[in-house]
Every structure is written in structure tokens, then in C-alpha cells.
PDB file of N, CA and C in Angstrom:
ATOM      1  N   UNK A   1     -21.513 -50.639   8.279  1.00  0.00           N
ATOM      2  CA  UNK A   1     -21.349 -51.990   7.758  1.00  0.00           C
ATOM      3  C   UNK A   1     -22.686 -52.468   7.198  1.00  0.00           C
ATOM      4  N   UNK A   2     -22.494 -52.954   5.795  1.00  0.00           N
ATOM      5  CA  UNK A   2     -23.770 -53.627   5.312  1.00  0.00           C
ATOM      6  C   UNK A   2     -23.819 -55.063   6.146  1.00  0.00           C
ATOM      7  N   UNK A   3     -24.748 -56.258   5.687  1.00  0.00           N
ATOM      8  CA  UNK A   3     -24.719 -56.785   5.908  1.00  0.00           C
ATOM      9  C   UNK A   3     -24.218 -58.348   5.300  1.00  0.00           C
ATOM     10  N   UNK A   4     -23.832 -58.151   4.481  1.00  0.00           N
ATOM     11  CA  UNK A   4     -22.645 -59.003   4.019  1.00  0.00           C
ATOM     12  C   UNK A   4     -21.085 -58.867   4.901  1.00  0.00           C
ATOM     13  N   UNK A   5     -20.901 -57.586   4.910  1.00  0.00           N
ATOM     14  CA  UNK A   5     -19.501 -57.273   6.022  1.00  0.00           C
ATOM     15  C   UNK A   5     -20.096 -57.696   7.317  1.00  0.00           C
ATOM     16  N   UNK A   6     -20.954 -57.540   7.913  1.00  0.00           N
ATOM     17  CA  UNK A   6     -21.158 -58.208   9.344  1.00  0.00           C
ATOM     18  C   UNK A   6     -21.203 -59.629   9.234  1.00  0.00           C
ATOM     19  N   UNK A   7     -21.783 -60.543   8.195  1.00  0.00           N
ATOM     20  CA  UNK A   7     -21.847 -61.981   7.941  1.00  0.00           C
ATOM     21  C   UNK A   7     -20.121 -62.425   7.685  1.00  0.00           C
ATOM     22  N   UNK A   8     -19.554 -61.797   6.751  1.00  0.00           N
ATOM     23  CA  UNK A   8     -18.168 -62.358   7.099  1.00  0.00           C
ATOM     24  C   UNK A   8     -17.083 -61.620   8.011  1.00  0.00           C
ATOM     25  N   UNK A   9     -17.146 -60.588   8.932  1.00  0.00           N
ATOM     26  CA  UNK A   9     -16.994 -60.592  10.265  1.00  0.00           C
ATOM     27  C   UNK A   9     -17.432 -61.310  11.281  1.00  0.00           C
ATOM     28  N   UNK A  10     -18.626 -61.935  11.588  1.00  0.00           N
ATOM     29  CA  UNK A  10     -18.748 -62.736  12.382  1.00  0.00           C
ATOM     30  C   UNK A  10     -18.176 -64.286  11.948  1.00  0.00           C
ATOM     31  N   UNK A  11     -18.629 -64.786  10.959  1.00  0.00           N
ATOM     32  CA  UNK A  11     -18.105 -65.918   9.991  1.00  0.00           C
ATOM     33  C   UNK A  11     -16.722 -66.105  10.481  1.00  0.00           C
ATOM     34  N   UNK A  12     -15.645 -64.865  10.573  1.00  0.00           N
ATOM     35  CA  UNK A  12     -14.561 -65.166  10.725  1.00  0.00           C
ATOM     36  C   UNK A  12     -13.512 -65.245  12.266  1.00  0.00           C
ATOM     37  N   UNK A  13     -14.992 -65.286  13.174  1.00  0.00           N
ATOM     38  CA  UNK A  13     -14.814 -65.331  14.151  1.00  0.00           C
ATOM     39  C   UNK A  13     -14.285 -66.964  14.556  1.00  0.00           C
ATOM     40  N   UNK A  14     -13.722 -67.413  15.093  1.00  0.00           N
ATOM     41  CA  UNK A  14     -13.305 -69.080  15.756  1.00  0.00           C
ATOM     42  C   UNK A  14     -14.297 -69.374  16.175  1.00  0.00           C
ATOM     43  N   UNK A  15     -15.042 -70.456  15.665  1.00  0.00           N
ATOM     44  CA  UNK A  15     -15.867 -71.795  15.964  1.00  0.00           C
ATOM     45  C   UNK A  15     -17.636 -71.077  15.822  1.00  0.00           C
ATOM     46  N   UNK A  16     -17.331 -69.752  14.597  1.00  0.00           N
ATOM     47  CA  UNK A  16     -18.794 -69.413  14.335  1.00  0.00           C
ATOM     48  C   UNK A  16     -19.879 -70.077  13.588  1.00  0.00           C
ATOM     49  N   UNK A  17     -20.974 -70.404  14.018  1.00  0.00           N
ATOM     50  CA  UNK A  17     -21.642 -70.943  12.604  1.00  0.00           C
ATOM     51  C   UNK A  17     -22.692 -70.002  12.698  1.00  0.00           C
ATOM     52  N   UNK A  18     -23.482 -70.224  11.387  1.00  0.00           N
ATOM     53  CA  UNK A  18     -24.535 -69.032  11.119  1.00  0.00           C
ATOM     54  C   UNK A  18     -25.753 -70.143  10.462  1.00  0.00           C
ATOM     55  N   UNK A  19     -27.073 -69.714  11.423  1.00  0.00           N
ATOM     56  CA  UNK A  19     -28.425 -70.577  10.905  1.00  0.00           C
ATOM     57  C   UNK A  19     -29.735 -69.591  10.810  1.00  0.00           C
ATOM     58  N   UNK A  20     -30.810 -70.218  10.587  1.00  0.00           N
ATOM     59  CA  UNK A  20     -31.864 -69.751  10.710  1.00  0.00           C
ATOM     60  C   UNK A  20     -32.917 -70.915  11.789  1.00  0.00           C
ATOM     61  N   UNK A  21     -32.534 -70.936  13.225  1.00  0.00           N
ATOM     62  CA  UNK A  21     -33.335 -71.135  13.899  1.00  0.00           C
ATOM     63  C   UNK A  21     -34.523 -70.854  13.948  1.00  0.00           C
ATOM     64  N   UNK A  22     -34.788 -69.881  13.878  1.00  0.00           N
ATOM     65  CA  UNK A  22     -36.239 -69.042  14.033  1.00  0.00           C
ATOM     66  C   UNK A  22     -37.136 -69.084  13.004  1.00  0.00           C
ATOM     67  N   UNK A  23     -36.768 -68.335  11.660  1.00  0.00           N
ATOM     68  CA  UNK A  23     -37.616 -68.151  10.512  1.00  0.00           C
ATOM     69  C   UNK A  23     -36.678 -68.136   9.470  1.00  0.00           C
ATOM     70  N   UNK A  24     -37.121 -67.754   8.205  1.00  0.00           N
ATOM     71  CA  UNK A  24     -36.134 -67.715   7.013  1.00  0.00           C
ATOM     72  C   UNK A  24     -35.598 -66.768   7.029  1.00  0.00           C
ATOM     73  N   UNK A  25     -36.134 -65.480   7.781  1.00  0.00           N
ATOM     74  CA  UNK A  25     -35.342 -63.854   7.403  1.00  0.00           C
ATOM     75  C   UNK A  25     -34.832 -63.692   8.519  1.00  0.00           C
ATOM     76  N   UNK A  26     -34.385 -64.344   9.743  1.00  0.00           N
ATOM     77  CA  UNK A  26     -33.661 -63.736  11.137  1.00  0.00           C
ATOM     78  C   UNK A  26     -32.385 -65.101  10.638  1.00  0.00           C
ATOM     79  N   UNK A  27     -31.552 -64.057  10.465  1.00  0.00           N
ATOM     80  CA  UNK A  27     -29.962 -64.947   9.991  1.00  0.00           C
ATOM     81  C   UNK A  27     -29.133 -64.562  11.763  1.00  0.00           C
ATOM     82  N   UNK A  28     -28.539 -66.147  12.209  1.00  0.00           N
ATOM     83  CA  UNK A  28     -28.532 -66.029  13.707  1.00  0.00           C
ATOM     84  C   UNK A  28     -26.815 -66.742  13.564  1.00  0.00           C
ATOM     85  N   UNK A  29     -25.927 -65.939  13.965  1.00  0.00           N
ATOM     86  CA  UNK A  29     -24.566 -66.503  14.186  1.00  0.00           C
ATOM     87  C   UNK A  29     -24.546 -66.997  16.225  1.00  0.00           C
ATOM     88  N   UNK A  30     -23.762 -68.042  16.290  1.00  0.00           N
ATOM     89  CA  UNK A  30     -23.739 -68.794  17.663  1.00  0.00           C
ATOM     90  C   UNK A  30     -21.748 -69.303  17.340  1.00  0.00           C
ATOM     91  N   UNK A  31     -21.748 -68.969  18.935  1.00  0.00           N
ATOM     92  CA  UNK A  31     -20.349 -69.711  18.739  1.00  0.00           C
ATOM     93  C   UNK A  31     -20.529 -70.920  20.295  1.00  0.00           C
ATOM     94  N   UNK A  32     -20.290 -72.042  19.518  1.00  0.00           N
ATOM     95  CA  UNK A  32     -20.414 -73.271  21.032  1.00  0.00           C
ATOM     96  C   UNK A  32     -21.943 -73.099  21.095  1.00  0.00           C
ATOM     97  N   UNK A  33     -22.563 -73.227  19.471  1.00  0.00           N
ATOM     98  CA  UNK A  33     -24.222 -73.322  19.607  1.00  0.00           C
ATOM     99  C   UNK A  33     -24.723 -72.388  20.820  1.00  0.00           C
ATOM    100  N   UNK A  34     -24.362 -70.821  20.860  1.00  0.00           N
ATOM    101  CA  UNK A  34     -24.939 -70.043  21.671  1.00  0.00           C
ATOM    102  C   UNK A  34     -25.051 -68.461  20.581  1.00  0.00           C
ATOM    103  N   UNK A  35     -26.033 -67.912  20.638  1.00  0.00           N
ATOM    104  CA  UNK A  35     -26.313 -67.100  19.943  1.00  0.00           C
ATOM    105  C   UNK A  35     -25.343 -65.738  20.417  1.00  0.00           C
ATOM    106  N   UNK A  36     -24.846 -65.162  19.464  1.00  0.00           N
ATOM    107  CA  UNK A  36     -24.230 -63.787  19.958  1.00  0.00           C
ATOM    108  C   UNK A  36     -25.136 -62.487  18.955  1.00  0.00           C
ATOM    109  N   UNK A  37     -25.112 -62.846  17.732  1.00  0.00           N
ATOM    110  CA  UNK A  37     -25.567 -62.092  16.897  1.00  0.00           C
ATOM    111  C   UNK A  37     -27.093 -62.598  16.343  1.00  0.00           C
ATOM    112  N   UNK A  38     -27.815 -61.406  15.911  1.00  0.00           N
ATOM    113  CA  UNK A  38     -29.083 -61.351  14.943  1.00  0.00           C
ATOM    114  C   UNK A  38     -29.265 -60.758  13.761  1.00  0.00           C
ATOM    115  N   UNK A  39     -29.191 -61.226  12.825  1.00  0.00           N
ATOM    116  CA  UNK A  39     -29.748 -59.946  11.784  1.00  0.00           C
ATOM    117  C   UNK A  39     -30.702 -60.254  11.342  1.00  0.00           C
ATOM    118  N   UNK A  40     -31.712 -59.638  10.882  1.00  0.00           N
ATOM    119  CA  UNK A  40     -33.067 -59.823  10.076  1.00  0.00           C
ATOM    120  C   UNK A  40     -32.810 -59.067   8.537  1.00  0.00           C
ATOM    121  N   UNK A  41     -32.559 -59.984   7.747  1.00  0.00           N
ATOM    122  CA  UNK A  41     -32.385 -60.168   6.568  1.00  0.00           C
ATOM    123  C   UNK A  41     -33.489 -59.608   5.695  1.00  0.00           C
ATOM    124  N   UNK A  42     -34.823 -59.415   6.041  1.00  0.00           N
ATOM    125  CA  UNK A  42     -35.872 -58.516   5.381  1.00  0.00           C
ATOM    126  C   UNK A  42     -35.827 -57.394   5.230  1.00  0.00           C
ATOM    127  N   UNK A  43     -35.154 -56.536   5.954  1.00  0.00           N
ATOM    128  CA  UNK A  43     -34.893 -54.960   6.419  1.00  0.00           C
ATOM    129  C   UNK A  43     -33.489 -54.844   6.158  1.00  0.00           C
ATOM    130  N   UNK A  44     -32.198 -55.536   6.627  1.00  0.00           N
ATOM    131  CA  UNK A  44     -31.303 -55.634   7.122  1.00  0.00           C
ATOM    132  C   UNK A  44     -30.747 -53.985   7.706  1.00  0.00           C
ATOM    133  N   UNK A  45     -31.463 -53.518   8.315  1.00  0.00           N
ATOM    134  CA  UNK A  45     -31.405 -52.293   8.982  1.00  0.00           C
ATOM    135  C   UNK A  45     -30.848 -52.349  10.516  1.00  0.00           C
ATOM    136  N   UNK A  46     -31.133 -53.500  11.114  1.00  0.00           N
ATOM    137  CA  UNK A  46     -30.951 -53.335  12.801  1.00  0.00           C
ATOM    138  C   UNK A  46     -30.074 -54.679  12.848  1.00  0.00           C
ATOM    139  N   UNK A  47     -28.904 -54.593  13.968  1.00  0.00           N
ATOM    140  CA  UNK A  47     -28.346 -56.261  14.635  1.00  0.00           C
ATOM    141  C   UNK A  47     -28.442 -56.127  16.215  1.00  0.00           C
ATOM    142  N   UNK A  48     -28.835 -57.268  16.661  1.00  0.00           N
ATOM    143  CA  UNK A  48     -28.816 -57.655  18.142  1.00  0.00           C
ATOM    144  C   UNK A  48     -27.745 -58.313  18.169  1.00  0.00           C
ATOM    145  N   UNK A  49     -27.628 -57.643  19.109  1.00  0.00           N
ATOM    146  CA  UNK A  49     -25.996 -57.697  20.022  1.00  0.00           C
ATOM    147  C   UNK A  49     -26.090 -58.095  21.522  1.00  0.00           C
ATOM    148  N   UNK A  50     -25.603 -59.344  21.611  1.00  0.00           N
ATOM    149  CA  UNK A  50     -25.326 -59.443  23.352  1.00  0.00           C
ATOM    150  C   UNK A  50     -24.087 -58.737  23.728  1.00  0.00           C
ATOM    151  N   UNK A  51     -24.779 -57.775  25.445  1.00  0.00           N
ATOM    152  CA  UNK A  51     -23.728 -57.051  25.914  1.00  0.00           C
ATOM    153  C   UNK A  51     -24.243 -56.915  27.272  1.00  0.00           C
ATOM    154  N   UNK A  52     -22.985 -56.433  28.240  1.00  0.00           N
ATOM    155  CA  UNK A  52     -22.746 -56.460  29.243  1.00  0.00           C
ATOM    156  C   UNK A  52     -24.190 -55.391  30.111  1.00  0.00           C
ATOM    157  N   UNK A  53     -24.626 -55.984  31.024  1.00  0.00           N
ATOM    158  CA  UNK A  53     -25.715 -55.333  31.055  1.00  0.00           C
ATOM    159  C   UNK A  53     -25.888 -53.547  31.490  1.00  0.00           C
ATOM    160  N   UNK A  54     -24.491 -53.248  31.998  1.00  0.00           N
ATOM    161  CA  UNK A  54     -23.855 -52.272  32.668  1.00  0.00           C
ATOM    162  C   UNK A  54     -23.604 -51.106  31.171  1.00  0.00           C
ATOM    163  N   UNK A  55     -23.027 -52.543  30.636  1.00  0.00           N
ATOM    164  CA  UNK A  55     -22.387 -51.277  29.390  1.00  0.00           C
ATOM    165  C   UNK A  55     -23.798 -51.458  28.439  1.00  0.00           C
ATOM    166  N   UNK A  56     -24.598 -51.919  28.292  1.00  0.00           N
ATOM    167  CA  UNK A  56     -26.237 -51.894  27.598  1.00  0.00           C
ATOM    168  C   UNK A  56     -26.211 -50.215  28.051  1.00  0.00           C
ATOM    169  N   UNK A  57     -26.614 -50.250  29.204  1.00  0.00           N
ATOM    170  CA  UNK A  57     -27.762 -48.971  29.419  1.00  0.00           C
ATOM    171  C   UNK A  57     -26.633 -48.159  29.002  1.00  0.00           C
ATOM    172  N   UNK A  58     -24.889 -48.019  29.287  1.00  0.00           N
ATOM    173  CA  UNK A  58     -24.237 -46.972  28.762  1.00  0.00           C
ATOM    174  C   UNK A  58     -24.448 -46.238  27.427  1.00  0.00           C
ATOM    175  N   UNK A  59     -24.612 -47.823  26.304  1.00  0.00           N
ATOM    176  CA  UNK A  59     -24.309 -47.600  25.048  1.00  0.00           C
ATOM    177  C   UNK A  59     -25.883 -46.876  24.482  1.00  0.00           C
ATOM    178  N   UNK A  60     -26.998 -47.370  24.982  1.00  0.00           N
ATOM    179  CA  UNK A  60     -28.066 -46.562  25.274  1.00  0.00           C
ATOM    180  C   UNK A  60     -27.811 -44.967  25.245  1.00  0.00           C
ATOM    181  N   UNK A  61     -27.617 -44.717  26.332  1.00  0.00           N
ATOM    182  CA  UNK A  61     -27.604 -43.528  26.566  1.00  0.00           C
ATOM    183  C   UNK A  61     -26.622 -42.384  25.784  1.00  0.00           C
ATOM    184  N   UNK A  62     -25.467 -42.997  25.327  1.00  0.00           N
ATOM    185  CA  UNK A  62     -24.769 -42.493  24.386  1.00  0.00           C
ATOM    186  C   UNK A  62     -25.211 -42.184  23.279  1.00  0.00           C
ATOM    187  N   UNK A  63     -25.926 -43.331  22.118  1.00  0.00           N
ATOM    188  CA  UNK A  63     -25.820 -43.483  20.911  1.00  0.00           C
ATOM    189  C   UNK A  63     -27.763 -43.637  20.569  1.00  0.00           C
ATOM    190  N   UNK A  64     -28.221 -43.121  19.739  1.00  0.00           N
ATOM    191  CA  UNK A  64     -29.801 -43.487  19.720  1.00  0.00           C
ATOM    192  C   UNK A  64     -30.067 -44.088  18.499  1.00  0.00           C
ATOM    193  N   UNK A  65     -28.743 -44.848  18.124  1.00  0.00           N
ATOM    194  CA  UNK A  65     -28.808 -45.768  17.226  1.00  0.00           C
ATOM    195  C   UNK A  65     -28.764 -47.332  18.248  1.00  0.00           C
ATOM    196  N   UNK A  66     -28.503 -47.231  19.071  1.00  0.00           N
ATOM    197  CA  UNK A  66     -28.743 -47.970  20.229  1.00  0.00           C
ATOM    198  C   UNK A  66     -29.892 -48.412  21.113  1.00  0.00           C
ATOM    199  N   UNK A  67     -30.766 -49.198  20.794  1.00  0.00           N
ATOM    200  CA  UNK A  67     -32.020 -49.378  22.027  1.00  0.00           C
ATOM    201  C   UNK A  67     -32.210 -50.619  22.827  1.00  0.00           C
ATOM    202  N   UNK A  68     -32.597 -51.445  23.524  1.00  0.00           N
ATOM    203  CA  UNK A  68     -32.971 -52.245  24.056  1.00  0.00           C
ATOM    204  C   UNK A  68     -33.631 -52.839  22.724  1.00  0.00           C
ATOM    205  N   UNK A  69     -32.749 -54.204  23.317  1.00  0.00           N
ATOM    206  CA  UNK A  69     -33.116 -55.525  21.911  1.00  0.00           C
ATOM    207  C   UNK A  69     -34.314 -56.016  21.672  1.00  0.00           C
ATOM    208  N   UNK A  70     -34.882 -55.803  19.996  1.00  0.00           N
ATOM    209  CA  UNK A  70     -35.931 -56.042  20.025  1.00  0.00           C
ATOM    210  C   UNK A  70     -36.340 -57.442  19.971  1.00  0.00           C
ATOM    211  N   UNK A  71     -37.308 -57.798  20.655  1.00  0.00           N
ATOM    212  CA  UNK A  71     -37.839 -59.205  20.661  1.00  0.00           C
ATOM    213  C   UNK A  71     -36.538 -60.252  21.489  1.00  0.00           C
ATOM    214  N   UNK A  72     -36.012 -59.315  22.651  1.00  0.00           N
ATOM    215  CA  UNK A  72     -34.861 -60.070  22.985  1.00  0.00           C
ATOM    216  C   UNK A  72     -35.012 -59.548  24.988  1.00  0.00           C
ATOM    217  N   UNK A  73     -34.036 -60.202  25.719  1.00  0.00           N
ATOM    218  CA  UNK A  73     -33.860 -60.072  27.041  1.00  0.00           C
ATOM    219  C   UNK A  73     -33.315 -58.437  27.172  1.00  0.00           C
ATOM    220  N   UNK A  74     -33.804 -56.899  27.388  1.00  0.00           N
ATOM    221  CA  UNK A  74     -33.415 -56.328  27.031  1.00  0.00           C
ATOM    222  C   UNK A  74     -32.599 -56.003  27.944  1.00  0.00           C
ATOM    223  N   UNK A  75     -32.189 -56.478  29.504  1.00  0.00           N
ATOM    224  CA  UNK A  75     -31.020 -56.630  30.259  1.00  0.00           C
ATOM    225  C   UNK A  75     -29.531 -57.094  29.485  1.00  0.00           C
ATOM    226  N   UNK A  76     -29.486 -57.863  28.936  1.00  0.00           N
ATOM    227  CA  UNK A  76     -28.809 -58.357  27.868  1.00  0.00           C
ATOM    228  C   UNK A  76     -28.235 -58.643  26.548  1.00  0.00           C
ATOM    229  N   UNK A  77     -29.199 -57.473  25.431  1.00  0.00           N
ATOM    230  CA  UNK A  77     -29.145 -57.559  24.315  1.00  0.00           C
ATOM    231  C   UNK A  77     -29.589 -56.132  24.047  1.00  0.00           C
ATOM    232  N   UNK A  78     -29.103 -55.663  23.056  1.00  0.00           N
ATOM    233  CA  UNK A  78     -29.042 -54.530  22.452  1.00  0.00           C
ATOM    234  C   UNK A  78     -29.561 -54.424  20.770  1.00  0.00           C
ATOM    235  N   UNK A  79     -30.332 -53.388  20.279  1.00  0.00           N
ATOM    236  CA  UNK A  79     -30.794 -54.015  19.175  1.00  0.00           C
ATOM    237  C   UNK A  79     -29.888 -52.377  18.504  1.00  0.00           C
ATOM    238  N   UNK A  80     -29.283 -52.527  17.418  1.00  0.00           N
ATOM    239  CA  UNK A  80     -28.071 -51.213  16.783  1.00  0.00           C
ATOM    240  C   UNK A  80     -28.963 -51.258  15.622  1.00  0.00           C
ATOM    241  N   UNK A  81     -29.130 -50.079  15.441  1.00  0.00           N
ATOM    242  CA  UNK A  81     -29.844 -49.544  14.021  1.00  0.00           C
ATOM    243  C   UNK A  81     -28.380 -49.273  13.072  1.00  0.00           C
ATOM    244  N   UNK A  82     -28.630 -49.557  11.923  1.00  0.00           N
ATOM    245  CA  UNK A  82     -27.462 -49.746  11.149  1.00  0.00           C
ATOM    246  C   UNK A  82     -27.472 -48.131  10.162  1.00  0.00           C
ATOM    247  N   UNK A  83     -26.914 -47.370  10.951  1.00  0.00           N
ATOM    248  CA  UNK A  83     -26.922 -46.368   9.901  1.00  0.00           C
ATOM    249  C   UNK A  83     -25.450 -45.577  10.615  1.00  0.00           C
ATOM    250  N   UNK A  84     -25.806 -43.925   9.243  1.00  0.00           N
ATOM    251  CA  UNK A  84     -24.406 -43.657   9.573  1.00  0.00           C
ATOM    252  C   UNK A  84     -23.743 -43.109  10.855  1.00  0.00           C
ATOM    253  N   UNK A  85     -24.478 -43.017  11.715  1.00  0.00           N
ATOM    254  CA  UNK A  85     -24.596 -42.167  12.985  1.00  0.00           C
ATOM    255  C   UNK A  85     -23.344 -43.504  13.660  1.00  0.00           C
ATOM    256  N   UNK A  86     -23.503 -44.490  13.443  1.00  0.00           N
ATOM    257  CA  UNK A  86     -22.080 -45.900  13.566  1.00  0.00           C
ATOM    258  C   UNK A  86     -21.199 -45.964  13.542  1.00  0.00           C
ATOM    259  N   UNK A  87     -19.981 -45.647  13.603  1.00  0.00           N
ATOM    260  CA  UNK A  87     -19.103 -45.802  12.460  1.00  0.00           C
ATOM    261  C   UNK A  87     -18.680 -47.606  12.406  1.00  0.00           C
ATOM    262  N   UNK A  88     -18.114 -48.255  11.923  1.00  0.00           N
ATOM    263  CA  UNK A  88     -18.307 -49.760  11.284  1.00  0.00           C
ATOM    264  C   UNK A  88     -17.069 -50.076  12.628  1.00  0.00           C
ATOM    265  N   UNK A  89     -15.560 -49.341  13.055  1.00  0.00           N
ATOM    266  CA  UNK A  89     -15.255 -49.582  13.840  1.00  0.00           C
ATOM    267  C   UNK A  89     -15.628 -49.913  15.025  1.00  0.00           C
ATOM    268  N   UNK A  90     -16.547 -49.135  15.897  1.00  0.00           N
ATOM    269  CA  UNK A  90     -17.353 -48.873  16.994  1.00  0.00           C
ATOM    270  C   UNK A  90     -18.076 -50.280  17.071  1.00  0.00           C
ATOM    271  N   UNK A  91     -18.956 -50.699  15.534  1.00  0.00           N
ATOM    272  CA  UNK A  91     -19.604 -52.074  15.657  1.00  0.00           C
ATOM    273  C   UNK A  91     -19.022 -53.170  15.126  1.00  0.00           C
ATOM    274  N   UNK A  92     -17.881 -52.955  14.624  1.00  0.00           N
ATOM    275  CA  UNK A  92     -16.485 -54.466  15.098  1.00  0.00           C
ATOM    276  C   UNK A  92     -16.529 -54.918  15.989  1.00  0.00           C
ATOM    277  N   UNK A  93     -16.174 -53.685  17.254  1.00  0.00           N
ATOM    278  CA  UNK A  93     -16.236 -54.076  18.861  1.00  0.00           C
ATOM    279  C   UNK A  93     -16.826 -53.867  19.319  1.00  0.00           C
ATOM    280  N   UNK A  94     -18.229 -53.885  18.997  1.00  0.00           N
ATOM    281  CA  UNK A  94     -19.488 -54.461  19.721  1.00  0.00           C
ATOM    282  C   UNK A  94     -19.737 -56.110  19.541  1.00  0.00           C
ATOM    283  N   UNK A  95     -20.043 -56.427  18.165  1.00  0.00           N
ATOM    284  CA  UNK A  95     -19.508 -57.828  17.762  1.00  0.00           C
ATOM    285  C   UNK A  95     -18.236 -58.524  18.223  1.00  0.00           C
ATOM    286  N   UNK A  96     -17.356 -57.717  18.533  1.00  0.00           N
ATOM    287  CA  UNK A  96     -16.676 -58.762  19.245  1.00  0.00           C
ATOM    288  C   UNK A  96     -17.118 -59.189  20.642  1.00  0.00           C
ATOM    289  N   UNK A  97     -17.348 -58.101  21.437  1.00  0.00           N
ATOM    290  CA  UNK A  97     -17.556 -58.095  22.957  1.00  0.00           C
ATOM    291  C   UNK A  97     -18.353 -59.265  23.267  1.00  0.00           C
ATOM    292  N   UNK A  98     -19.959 -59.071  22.431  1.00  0.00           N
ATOM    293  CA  UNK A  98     -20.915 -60.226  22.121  1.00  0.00           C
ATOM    294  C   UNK A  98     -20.094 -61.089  22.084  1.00  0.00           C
ATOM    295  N   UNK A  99     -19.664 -61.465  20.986  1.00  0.00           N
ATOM    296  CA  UNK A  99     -18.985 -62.960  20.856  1.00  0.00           C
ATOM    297  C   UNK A  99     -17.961 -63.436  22.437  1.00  0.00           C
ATOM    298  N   UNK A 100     -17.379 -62.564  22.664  1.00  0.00           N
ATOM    299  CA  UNK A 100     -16.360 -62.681  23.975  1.00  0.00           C
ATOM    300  C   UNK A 100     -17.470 -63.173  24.989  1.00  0.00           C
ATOM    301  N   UNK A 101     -18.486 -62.564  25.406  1.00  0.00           N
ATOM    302  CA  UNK A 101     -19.349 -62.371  26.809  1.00  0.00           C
ATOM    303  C   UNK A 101     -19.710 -64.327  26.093  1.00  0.00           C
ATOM    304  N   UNK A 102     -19.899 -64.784  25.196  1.00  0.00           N
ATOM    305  CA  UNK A 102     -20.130 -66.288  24.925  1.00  0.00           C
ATOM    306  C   UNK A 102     -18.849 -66.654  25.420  1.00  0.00           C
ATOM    307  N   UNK A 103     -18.204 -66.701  24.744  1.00  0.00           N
ATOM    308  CA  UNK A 103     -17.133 -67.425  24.800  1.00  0.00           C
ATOM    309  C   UNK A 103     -16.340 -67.330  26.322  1.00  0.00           C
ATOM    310  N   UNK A 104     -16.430 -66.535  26.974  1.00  0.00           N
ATOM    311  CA  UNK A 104     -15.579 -66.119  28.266  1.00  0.00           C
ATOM    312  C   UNK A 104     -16.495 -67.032  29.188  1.00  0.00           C
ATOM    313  N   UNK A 105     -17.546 -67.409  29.172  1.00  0.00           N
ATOM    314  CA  UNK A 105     -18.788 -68.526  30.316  1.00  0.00           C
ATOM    315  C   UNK A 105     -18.366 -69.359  29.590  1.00  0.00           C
ATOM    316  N   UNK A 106     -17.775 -70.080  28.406  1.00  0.00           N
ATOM    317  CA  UNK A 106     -16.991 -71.172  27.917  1.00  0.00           C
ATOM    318  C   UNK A 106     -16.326 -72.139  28.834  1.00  0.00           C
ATOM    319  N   UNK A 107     -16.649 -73.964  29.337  1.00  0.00           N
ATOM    320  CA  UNK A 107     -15.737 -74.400  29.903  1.00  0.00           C
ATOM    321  C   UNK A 107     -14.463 -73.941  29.164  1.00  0.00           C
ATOM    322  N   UNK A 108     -13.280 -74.488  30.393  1.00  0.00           N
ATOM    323  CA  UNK A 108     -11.836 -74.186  29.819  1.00  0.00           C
ATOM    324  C   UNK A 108     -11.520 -74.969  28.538  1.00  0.00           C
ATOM    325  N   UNK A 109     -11.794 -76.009  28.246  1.00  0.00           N
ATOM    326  CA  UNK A 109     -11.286 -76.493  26.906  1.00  0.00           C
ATOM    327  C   UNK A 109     -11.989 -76.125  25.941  1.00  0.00           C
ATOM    328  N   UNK A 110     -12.990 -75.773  25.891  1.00  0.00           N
ATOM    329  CA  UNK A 110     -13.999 -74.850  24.710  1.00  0.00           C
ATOM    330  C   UNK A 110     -13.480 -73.936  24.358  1.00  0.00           C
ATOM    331  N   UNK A 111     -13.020 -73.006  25.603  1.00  0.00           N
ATOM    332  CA  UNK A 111     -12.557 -71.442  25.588  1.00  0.00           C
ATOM    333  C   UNK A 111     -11.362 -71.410  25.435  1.00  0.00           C
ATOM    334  N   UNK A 112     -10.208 -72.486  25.428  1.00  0.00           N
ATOM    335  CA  UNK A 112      -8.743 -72.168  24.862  1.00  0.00           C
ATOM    336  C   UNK A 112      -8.670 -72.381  23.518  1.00  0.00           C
ATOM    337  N   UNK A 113     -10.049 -73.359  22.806  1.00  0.00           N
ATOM    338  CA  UNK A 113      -9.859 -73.559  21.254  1.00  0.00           C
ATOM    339  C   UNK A 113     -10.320 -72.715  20.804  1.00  0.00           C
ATOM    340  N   UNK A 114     -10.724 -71.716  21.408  1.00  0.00           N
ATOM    341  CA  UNK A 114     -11.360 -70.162  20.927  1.00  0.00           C
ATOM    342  C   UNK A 114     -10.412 -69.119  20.747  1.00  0.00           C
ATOM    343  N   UNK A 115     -10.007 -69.063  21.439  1.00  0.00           N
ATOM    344  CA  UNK A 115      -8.684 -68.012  21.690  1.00  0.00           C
ATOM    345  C   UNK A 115      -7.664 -67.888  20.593  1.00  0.00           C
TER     346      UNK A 115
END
């Protein structure tokens, strides 16, 4: 996935918005103003991904397009090098999971207008 297909995959997620908190080149999607996704728009080579901290070290150890998130909690975030070693399915549902692990700590009326 380039990064136009990850911007309107996440985009088309329920209650996504997409900013630049940080700087002009780290493009940051949040759902319920909580960050799930990163891309750095200078390179657009790598996305941080929040994930389960269990399945982190799995996806690690599997994939070495996979490392501990850069400039991020690396218990918690995963940084995916965007190449072909991926396939675009595999990082659908990584992006989703991220978005879910937000949305699932969602009070209940947040998290049923999500659904």
C-alpha cells in the first residue's frame, strides 16, 4: 500500500480524523482524538501502528519489515516498513486492529457510534 491507499483506508474508518500534531511531514490519523496511525510523509516508507503488546513482539519476530516503533512506546507501537515483503492485506488488518485496540477502551456510547 502506498500512501494515499493507507490515508483513505484509515479516512474511511468511523469517526477518523487525520492532522499534523507534531510537524508538517508526520500525517497522524486519531479516532475519539486518540492516535492509532503515523505516517511520515517525507519518506513515506514506514507506518506506526498501535498493537497488542503480546502480538508486537509476535509480529516482530515473524516479519523484519516489522520493528519496534520508532520514536514511539515500543511496548505498544510498531513501526512497518512499507515494502513488498507486506502484502497490503496483512496491513489492512494491522490498521484495523490499531484502530479497534482505540476504540474497544472507548466509553460505551463512543464505542457503539463506532461500530
Amino acid at each position: 500500500m502506498n500512501i494515499e491507499e493507507i490515508r483513505s483506508f484509515c479516512l474511511n474508518k468511523k469517526g477518523v480524523t487525520e492532522g499534523f500534531p507534531f510537524d508538517d511531514t508526520t500525517l497522524v490519523f486519531k479516532v475519539a482524538g486518540k492516535i492509532f496511525a503515523l505516517v511520515n510523509l517525507k519518506d513515506s516508507k514506514s507506518i506506526n501502528l498501535k498493537c497488542d503488546p503480546d502480538k508486537a513482539l509476535e509480529l516482530r519476530e515473524h516479519h523484519s519489515s516489522v520493528i519496534p516503533g520508532y520514536h514511539m512506546n515500543k511496548i505498544h507501537w510498531n513501526t512497518i516498513i512499507l515494502d513488498e515483503t507486506i502484502p497490503d492485506q496483512l496491513l489492512r488488518e494491522w490498521i484495523i486492529d490499531s484502530y479497534m485496540l482505540i476504540v474497544d477502551k472507548l466509553p460505551t456510547k463512543l464505542k457503539q457510534d463506532l461500530h
